[in-house]
Protein backbone atom coordinates (compact mmCIF):
# COMPACT_ATOMS: atom_id res chain seq x y z
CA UNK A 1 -15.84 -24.09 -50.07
CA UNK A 2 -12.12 -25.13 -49.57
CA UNK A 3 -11.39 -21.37 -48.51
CA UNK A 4 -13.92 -21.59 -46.00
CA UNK A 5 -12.61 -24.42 -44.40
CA UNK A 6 -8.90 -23.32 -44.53
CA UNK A 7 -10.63 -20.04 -42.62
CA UNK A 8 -12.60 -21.31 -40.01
CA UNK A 9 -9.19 -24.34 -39.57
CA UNK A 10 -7.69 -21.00 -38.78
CA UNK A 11 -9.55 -18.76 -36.68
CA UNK A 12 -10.09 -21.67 -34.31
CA UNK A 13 -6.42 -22.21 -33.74
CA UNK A 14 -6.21 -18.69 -33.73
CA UNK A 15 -9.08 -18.31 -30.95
CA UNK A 16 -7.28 -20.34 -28.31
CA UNK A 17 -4.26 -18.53 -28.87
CA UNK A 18 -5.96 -15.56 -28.12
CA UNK A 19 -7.02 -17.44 -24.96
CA UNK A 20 -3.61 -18.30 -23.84
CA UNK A 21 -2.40 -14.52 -24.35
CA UNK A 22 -5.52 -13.04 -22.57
CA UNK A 23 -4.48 -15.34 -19.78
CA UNK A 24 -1.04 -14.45 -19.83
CA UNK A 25 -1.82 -11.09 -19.59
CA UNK A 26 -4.40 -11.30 -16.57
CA UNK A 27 -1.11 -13.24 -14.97
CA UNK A 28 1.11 -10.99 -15.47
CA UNK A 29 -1.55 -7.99 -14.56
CA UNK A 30 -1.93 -10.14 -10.78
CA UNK A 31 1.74 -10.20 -10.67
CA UNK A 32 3.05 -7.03 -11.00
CA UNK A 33 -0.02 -4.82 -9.76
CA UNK A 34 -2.59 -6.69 -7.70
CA UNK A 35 -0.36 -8.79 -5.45
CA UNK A 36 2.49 -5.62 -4.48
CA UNK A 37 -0.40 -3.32 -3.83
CA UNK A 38 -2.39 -5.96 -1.69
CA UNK A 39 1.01 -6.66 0.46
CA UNK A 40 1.75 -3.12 0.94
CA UNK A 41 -2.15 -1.92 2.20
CA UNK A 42 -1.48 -5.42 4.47
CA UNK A 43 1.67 -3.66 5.81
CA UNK A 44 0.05 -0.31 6.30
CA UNK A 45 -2.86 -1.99 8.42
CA UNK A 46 -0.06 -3.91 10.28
CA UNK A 47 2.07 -0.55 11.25
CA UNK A 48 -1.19 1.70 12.11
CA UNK A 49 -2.72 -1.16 14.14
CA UNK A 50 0.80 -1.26 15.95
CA UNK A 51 0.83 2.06 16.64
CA UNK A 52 1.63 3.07 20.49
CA UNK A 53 1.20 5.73 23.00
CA UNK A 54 5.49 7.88 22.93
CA UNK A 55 6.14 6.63 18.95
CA UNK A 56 7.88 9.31 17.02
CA UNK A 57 5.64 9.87 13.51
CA UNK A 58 5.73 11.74 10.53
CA UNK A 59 2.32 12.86 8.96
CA UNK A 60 1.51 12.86 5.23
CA UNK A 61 1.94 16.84 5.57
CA UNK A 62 5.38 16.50 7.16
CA UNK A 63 4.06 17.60 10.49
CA UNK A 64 6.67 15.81 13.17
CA UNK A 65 5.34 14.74 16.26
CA UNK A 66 4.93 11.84 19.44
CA UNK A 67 1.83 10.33 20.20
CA UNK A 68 0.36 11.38 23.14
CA UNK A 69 -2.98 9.60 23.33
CA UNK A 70 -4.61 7.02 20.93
CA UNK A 71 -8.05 6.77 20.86
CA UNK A 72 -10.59 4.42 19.98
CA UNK A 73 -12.47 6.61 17.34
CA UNK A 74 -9.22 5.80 14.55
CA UNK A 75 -7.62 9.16 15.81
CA UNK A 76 -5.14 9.72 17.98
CA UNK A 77 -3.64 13.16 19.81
CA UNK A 78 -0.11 14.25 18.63
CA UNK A 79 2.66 16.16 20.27
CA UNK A 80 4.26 18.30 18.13
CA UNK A 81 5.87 20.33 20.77
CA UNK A 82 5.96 20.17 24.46
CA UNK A 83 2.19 21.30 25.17
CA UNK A 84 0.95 21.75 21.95
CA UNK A 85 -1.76 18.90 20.86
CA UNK A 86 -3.33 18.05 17.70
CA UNK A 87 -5.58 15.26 16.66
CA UNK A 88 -5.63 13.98 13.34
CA UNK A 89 -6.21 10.55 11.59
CA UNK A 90 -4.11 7.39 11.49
CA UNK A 91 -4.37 7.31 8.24
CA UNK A 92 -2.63 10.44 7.64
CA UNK A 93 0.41 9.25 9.11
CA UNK A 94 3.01 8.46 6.15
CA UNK A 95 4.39 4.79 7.15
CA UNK A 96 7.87 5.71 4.27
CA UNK A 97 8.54 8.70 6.07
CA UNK A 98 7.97 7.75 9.83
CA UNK A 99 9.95 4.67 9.19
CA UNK A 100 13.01 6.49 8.01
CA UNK A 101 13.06 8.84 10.84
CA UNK A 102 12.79 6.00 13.36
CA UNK A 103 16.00 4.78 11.17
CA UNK A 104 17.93 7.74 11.76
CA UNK A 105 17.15 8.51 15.20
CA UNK A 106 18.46 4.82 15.95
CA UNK A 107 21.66 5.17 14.10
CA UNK A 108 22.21 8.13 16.57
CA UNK A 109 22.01 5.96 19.36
């Protein structure tokens, strides 16, 4: 009988401090996955809604281009050379890589 007391004295000491280390976890889970992912889809929703008619862009295949035309429809008409068009998504533009040409090009200036 004494061992069964000593036993269930310890599993319920030991349950909360399975609590407190579940909850750590889920904390640190929210930290360092949840939250950066959330801010980064905020700032892609932010740079495709700012998108503009003459921005230079770089698609998610590398294809290099200006924006001609945006349309209503969540596509827009790209300039990849003078006369050539070709409509693709927004979300197929790659926010990393159009941001570093945009870098370059103004270090040039």
């Amino acid at each position: 009988m004494q061992t069964l007391n000593i036993f269930l004295q310890a599993s319920a000491g030991g349950g909360m401090s399975n609590l407190i280390i579940l909850v750590m976890m889920i904390l640190v889970f929210w930290l360092f996955m949840i939250r950066p992912q959330a801010k980064k889809a905020k700032q892609q929703k932010q740079f495709m809604n700012n998108i503009q008619k003459g921005d230079k862009i770089v698609t998610i295949a590398g294809i290099h281009g200006s924006i001609n035309k945006v349309n209503d429809d969540g596509t827009l008409s790209l300039e990849i050379n003078p006369g050539s068009y070709i409509k693709i998504e927004k979300s197929a533009i790659s926010m990393e890589w159009t941001a570093n040409i945009n870098k370059v090009t103004e270090e040039k200036k």
